[in-house]
Protein backbone atom coordinates (compact mmCIF):
# COMPACT_ATOMS: atom_id res chain seq x y z
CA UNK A 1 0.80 -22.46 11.09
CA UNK A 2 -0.82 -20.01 12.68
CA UNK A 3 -4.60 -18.94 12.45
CA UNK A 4 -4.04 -15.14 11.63
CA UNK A 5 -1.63 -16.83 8.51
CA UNK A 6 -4.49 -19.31 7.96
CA UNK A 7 -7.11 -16.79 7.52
CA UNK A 8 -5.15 -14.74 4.89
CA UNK A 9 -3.58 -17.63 3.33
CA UNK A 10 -7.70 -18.65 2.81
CA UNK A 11 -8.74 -15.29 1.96
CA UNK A 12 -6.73 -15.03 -1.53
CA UNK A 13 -7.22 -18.48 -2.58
CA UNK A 14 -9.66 -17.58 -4.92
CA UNK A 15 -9.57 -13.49 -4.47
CA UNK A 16 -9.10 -11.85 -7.81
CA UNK A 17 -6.20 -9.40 -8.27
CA UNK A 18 -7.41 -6.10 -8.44
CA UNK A 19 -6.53 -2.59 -9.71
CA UNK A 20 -3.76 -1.02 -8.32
CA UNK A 21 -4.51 1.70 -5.70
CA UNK A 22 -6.14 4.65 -6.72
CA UNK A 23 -3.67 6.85 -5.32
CA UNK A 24 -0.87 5.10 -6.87
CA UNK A 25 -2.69 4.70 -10.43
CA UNK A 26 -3.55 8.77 -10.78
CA UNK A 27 -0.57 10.05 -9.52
CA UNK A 28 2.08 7.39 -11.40
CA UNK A 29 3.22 10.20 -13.53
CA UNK A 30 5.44 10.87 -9.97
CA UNK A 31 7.15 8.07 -9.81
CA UNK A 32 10.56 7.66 -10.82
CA UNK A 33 12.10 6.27 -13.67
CA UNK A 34 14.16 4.22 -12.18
CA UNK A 35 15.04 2.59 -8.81
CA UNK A 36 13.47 0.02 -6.28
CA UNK A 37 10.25 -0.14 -4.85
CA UNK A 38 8.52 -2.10 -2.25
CA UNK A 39 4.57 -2.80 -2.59
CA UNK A 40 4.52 -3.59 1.62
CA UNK A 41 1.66 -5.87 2.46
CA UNK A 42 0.80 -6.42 -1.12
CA UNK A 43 -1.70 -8.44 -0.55
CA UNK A 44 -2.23 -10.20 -4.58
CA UNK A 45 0.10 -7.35 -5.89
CA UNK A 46 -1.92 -5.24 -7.60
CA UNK A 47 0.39 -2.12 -6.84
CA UNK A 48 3.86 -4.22 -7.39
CA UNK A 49 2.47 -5.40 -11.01
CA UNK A 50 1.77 -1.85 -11.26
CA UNK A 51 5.20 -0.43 -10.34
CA UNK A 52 7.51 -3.08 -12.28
CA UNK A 53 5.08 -2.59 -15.74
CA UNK A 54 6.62 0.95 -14.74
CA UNK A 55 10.10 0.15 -15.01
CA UNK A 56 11.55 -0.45 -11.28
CA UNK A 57 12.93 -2.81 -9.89
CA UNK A 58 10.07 -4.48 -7.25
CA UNK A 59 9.64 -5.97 -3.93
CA UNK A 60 6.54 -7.11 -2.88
CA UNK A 61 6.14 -8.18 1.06
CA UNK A 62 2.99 -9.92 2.22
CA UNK A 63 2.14 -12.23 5.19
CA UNK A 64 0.64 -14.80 3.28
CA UNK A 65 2.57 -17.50 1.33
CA UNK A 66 -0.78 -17.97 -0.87
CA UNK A 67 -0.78 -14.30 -2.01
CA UNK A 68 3.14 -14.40 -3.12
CA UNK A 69 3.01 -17.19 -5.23
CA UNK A 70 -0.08 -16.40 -6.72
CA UNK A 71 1.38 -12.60 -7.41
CA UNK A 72 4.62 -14.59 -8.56
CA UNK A 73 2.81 -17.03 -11.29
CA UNK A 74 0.63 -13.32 -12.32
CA UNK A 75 4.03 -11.64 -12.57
CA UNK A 76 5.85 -14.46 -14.77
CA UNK A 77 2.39 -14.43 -17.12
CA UNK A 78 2.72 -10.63 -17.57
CA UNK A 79 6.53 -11.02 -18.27
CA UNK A 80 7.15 -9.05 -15.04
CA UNK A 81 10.10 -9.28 -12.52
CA UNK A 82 8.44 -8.94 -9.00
CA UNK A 83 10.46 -10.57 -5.93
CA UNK A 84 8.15 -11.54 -3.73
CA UNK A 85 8.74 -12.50 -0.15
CA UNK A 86 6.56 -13.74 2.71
CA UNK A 87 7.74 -11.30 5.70
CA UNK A 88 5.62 -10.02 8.52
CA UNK A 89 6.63 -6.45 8.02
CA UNK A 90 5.74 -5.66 11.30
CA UNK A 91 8.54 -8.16 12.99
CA UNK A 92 10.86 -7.23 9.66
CA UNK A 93 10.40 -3.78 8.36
CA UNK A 94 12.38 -2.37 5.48
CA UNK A 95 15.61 -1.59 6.32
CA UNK A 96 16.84 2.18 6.33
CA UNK A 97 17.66 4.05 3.13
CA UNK A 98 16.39 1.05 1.19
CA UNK A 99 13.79 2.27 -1.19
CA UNK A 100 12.71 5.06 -3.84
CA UNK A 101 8.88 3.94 -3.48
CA UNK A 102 7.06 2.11 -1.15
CA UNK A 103 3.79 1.71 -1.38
CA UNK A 104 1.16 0.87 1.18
CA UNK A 105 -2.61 0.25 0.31
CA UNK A 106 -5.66 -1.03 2.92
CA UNK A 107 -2.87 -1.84 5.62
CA UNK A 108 -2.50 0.15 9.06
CA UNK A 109 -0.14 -0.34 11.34
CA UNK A 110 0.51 3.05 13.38
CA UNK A 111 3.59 2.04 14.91
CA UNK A 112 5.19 1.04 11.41
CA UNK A 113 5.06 4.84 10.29
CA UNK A 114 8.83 5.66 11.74
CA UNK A 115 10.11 2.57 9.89
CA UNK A 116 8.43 3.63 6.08
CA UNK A 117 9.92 7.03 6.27
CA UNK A 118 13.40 5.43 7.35
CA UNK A 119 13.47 3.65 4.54
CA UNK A 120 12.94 5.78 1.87
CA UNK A 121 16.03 7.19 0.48
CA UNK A 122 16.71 10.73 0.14
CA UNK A 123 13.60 12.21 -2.94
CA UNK A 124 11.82 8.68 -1.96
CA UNK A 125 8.25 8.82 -2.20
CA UNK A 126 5.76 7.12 -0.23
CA UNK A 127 2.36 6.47 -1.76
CA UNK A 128 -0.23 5.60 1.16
CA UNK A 129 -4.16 4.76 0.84
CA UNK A 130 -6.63 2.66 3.49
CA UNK A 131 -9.24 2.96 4.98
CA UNK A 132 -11.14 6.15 7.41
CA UNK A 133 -13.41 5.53 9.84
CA UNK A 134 -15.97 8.45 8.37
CA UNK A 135 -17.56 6.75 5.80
CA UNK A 136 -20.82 6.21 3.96
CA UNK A 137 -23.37 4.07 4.82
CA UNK A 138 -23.05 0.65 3.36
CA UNK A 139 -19.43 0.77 2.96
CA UNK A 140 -17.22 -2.66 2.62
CA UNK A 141 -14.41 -1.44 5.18
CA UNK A 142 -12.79 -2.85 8.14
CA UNK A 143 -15.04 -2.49 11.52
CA UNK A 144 -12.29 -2.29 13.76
CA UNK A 145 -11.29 0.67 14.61
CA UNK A 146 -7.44 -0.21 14.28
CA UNK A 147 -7.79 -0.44 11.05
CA UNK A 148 -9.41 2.86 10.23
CA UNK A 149 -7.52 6.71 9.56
CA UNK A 150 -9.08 8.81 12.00
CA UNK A 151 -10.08 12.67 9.76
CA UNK A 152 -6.81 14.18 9.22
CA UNK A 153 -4.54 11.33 10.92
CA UNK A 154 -2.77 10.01 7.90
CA UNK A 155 -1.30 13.83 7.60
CA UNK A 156 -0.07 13.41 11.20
CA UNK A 157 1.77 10.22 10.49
CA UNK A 158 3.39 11.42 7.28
CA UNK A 159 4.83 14.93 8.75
CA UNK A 160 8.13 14.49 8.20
CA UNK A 161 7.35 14.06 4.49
CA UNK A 162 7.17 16.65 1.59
CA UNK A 163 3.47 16.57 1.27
CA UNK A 164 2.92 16.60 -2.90
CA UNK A 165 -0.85 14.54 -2.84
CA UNK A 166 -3.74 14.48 -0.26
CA UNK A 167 -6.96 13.61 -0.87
CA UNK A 168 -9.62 12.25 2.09
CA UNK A 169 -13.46 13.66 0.79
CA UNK A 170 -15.01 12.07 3.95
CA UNK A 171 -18.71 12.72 4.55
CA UNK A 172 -19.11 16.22 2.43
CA UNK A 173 -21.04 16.57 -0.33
CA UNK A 174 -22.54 13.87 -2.98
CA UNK A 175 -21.70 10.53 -1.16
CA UNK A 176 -22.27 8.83 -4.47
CA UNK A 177 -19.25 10.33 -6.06
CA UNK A 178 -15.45 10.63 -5.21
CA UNK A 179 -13.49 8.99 -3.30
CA UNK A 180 -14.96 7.70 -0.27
CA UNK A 181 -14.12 5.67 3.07
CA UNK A 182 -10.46 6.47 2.18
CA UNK A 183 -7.34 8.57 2.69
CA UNK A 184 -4.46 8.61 0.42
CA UNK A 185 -1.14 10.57 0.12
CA UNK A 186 2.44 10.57 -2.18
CA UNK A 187 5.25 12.03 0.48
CA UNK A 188 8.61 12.96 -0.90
CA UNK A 189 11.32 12.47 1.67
CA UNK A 190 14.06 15.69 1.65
């Protein structure tokens, strides 16, 4: 096993769950009413529990083994159906024309971008949040820079997407409030 799989495998041992992400949890009144959705590096599953308590039918892809069965045993105690699969998404992307929703939360991989919007199906949205490097002081985000939305950059990597949500607040106004360290946008594909 390898040390990157060893360090998330260790990291949701005892993690708790979560909320899902804020951008898909305010703007779930766009989702569809039916049809299959991926949570892509779900990480505990927050997001997947999310989507199949809506009524779709739900992958969830993660890199660590320890993070799909826990989101499995969560998912059976809820009465949920969530198939969960360990899958570097990176080596195994989703597969054109496969999805109605995918959603992505505190993941970045630049290069994976081409693949997402491939794989939505014709109306398919894509619901993206992470993280920005312009953030406040004192904020629990990544460090490394290849992990952080430079202002604006998430827009870029979405264009060929039907912009319907975008919200980034960055370093304006009341740092106390909104929604900081983070950008997040829903994408309808044409």
């Amino acid at each position: 096993m390898s040390t990157r799989v060893d360090l998330w495998n260790s990291r949701y041992v005892d993690a708790e769950c979560g909320a899902a992400a804020w951008v898909l949890h305010e703007h779930a009144h766009l989702l569809p009413a039916k049809g299959d959705a991926l949570d892509l590096a779900c990480g505990l599953g927050a997001n997947a529990l999310r989507l199949a308590k809506h009524g779709l039918r739900v992958w969830a892809w993660d890199f660590s083994s320890v993070a799909i069965e826990r989101l499995g045993a969560e998912a059976g105690r809820r009465g949920l159906a969530v198939h969960g699969e360990v899958r570097d998404v990176v080596a195994a992307p989703p597969a054109p024309a496969s999805f109605d929703v995918i959603v992505v939360s505190h993941f970045l991989e630049r290069g994976l971008f081409p693949q997402l919007i491939d794989a939505l199906r014709p109306g398919g949205l894509l619901f993206y949040q992470t993280f920005t490097t312009e953030r406040p002081e004192g904020s629990s985000t990544p460090s490394n820079p290849a992990f952080l939305l430079k202002p604006g950059e998430l827009l870029e990597l979405c264009r060929p997407l039907r912009l319907l949500v975008y919200r980034e607040d960055s370093l304006f106004g009341d740092l106390r409030q909104g929604l900081r360290a983070v950008a997040a946008l829903v994408g309808a594909k044409a």
